[in-house]
N, C-alpha and C. Protein backbone atom coordinates (compact mmCIF):
# COMPACT_ATOMS: atom_id res chain seq x y z
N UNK A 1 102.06 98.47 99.71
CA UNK A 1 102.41 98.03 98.38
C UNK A 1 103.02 96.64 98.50
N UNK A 2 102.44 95.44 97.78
CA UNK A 2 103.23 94.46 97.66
C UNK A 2 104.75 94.23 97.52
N UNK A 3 105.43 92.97 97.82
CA UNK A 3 107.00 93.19 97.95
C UNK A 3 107.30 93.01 96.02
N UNK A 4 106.22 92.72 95.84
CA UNK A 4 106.57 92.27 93.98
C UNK A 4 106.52 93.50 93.35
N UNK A 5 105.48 94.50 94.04
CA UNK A 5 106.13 96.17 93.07
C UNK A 5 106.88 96.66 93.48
N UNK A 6 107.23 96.72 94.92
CA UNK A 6 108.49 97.24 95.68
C UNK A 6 109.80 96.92 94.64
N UNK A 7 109.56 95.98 94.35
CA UNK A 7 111.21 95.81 93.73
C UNK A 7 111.04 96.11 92.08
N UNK A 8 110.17 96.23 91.73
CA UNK A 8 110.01 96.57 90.26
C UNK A 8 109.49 97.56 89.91
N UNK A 9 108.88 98.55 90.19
CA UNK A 9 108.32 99.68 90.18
C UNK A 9 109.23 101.13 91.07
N UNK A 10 110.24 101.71 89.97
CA UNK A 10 111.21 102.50 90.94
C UNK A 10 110.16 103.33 91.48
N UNK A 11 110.94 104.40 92.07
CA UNK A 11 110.25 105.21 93.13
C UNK A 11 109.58 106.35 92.29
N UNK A 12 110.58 106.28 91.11
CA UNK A 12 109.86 107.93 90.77
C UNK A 12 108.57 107.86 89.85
N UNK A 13 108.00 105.89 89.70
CA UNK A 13 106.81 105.76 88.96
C UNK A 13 105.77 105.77 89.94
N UNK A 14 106.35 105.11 91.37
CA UNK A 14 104.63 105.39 92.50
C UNK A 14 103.81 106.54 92.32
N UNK A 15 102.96 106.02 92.48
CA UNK A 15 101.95 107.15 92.96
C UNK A 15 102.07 107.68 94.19
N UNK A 16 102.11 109.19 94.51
CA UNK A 16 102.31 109.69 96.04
C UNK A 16 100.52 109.44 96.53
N UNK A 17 100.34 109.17 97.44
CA UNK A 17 99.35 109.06 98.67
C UNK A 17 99.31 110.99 98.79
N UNK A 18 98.44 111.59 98.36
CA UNK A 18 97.95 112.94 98.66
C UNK A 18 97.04 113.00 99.40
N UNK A 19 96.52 113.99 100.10
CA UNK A 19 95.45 114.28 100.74
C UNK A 19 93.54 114.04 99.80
N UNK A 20 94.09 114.25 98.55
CA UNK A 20 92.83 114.47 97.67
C UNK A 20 92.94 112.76 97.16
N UNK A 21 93.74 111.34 97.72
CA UNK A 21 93.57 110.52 96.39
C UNK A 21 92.72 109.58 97.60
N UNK A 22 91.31 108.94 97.28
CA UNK A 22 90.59 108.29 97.90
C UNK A 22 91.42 106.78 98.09
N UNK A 23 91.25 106.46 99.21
CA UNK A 23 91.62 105.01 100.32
C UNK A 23 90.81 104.18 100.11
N UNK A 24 89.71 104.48 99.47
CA UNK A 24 88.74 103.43 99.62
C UNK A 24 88.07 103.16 98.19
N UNK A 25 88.05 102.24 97.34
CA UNK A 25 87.24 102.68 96.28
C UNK A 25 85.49 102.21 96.45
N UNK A 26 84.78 102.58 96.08
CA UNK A 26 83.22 102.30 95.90
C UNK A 26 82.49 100.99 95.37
N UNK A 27 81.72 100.30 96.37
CA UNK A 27 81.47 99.39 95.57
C UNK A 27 80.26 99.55 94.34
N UNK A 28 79.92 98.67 93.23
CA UNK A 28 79.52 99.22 92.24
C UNK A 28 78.60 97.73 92.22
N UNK A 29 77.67 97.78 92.73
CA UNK A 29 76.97 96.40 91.94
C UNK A 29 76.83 96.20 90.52
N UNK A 30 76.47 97.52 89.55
CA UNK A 30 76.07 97.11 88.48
C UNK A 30 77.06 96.74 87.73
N UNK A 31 78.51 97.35 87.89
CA UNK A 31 79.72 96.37 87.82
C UNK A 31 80.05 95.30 87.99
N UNK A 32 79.66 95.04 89.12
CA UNK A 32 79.81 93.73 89.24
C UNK A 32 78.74 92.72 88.56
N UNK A 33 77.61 93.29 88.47
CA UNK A 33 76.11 92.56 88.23
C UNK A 33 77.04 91.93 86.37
N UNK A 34 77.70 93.04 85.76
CA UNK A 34 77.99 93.21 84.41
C UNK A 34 78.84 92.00 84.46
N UNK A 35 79.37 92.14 85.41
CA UNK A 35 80.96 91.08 85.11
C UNK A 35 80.32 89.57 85.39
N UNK A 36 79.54 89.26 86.77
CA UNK A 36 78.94 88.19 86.87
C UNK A 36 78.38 87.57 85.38
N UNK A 37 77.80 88.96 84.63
CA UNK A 37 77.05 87.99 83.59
C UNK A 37 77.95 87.74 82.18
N UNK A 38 79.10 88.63 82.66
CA UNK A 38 79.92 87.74 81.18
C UNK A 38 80.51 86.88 81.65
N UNK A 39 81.05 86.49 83.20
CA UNK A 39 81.51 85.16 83.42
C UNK A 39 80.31 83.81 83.40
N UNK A 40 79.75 84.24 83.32
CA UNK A 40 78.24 83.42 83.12
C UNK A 40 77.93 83.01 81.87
N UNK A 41 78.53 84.21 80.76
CA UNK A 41 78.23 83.88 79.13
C UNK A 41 79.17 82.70 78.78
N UNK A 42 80.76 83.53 79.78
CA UNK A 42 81.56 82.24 79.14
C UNK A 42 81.67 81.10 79.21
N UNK A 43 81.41 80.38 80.78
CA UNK A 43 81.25 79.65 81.14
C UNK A 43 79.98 78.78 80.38
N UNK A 44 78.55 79.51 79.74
CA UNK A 44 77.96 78.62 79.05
C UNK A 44 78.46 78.35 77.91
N UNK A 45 79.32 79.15 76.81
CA UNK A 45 80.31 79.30 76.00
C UNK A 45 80.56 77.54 75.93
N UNK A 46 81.44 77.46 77.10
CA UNK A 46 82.70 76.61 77.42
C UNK A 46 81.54 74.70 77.04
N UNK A 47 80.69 75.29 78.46
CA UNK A 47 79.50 73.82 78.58
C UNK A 47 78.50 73.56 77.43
N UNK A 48 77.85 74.53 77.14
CA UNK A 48 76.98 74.26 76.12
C UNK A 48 76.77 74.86 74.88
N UNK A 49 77.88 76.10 74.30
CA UNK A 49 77.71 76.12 72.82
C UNK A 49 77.26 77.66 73.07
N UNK A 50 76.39 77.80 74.27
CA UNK A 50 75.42 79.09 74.09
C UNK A 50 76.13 80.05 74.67
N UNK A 51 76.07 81.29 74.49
CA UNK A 51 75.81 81.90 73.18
C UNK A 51 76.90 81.89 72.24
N UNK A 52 75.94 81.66 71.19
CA UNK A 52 76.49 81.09 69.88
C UNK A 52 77.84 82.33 69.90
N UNK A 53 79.02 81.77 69.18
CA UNK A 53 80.11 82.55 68.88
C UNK A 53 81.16 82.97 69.97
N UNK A 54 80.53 82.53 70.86
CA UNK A 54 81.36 82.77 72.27
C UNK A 54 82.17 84.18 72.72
N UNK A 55 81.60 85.23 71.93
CA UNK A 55 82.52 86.58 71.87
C UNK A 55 81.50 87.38 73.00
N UNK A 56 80.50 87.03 73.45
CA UNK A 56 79.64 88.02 73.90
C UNK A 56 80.47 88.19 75.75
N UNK A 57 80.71 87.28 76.60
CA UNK A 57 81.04 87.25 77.28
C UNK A 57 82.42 88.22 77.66
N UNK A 58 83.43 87.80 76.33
CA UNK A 58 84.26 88.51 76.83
C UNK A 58 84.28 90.21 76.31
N UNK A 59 83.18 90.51 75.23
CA UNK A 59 83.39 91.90 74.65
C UNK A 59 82.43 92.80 76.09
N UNK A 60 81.43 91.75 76.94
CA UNK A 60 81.50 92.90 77.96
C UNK A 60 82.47 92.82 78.79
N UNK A 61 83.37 92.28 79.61
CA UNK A 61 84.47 92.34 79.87
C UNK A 61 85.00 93.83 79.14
N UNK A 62 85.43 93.95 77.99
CA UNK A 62 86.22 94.75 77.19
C UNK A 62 85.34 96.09 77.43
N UNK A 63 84.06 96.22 77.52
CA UNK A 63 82.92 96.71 77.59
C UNK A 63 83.23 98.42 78.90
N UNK A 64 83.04 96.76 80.23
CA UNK A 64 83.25 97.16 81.34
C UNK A 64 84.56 97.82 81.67
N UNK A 65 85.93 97.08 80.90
CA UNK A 65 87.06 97.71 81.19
C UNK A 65 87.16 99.08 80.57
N UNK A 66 86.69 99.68 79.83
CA UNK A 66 86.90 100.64 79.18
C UNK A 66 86.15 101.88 79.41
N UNK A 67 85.02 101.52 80.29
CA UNK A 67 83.97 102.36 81.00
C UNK A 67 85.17 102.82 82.60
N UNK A 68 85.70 101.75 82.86
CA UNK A 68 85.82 102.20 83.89
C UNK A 68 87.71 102.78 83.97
N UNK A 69 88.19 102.23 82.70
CA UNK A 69 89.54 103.40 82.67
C UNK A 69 88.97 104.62 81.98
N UNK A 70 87.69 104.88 81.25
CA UNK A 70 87.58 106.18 80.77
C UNK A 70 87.18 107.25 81.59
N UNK A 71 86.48 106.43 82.89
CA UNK A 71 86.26 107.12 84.13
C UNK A 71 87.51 107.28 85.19
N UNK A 72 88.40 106.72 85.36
CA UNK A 72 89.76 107.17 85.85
C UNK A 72 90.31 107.84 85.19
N UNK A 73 90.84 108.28 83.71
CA UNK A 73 91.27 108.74 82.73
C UNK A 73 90.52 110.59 83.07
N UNK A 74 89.08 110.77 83.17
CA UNK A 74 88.11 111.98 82.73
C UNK A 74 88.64 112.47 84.71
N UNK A 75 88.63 111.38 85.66
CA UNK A 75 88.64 111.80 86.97
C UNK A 75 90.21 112.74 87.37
N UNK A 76 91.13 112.24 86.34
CA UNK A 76 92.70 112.48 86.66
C UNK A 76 92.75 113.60 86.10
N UNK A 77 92.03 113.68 84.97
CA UNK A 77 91.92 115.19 84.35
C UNK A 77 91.48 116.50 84.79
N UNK A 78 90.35 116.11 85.26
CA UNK A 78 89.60 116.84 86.03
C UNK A 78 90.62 117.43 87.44
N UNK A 79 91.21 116.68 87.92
CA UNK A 79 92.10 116.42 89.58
C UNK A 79 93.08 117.35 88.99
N UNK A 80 93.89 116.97 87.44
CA UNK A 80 95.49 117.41 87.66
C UNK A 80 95.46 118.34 86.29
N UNK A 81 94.61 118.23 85.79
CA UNK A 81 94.77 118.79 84.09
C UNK A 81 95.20 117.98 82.95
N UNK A 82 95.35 118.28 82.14
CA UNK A 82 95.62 116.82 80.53
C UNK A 82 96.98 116.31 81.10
N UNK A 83 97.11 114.73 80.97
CA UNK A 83 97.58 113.86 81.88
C UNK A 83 98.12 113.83 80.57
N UNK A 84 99.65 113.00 80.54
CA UNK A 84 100.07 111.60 79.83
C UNK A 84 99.98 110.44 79.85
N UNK A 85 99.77 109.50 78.29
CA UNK A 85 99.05 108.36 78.67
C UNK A 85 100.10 107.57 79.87
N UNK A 86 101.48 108.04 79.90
CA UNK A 86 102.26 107.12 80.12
C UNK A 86 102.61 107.37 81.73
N UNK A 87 101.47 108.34 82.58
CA UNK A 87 101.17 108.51 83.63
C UNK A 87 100.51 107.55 84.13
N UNK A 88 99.80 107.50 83.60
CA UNK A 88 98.16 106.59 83.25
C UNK A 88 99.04 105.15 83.75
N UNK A 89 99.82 104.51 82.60
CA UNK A 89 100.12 103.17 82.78
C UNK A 89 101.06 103.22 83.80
N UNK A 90 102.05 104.08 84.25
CA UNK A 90 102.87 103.53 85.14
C UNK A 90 104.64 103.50 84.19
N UNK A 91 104.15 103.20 82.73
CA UNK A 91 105.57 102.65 82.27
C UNK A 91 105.77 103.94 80.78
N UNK A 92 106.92 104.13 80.75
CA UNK A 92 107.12 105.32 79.60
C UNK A 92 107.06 104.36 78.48
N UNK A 93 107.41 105.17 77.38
CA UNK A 93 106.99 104.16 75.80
C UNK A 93 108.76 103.18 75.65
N UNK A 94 109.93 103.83 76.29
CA UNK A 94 110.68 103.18 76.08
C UNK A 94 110.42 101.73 76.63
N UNK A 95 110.19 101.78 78.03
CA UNK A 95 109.86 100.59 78.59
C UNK A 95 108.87 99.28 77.93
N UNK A 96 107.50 100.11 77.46
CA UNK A 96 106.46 99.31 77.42
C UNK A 96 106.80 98.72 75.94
N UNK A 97 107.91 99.52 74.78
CA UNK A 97 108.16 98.83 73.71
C UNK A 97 109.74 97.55 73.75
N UNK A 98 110.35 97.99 74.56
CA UNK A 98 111.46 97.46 75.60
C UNK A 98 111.10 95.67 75.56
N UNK A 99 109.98 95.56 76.29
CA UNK A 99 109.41 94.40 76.96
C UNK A 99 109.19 93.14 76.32
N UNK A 100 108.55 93.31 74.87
CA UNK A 100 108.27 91.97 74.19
C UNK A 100 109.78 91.94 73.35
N UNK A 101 110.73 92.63 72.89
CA UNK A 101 111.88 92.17 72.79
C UNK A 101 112.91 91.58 73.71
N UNK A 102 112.83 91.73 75.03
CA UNK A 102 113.91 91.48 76.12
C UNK A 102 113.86 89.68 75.96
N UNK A 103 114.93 89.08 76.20
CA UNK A 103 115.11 87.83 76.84
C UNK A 103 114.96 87.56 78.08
């Protein structure tokens, strides 16, 4: 674990290292194939105008992210039984509403 979650992430939010949680994750070309081509949309976005409206690039982005927390989300369920979202993120609701008020 990096020294930047070490100090910000107490102990009782880690995740324990179990026998059942995979070390390795999978590589996914068509993931990646997906992401190459919305950094590709934006970037023509940026240079030449195309594609028109400039939203296409980043809604697969949004696309891809949501495919692949709904597949961590269905995998945790499956592993532990109906989860909380606030498992999921790491941070309880006090915290995560906490945050944009703090100085």
């Amino acid at each position: 674990m990096s020294l930047f979650l070490e100090r910000v992430v107490p102990n009782s939010l880690r995740r324990k290292k179990t026998a059942s949680t995979p070390t390795r994750k999978k590589f996914r070309p068509d993931i990646q194939g997906l992401g190459t081509f919305a950094v590709v949309a934006v970037i023509l976005d940026h240079l030449i105008g195309w594609p028109s409206g400039g939203f296409v690039g980043v809604d697969i982005f949004f696309v891809i992210s949501g495919f692949l927390i709904t597949g961590i989300l269905l995998r945790e369920q499956e592993r532990t039984g109906p989860s909380r979202f606030s498992g999921f993120t790491g941070v309880g609701p006090n915290e995560s509403f906490r945050l944009p008020f703090s100085s």
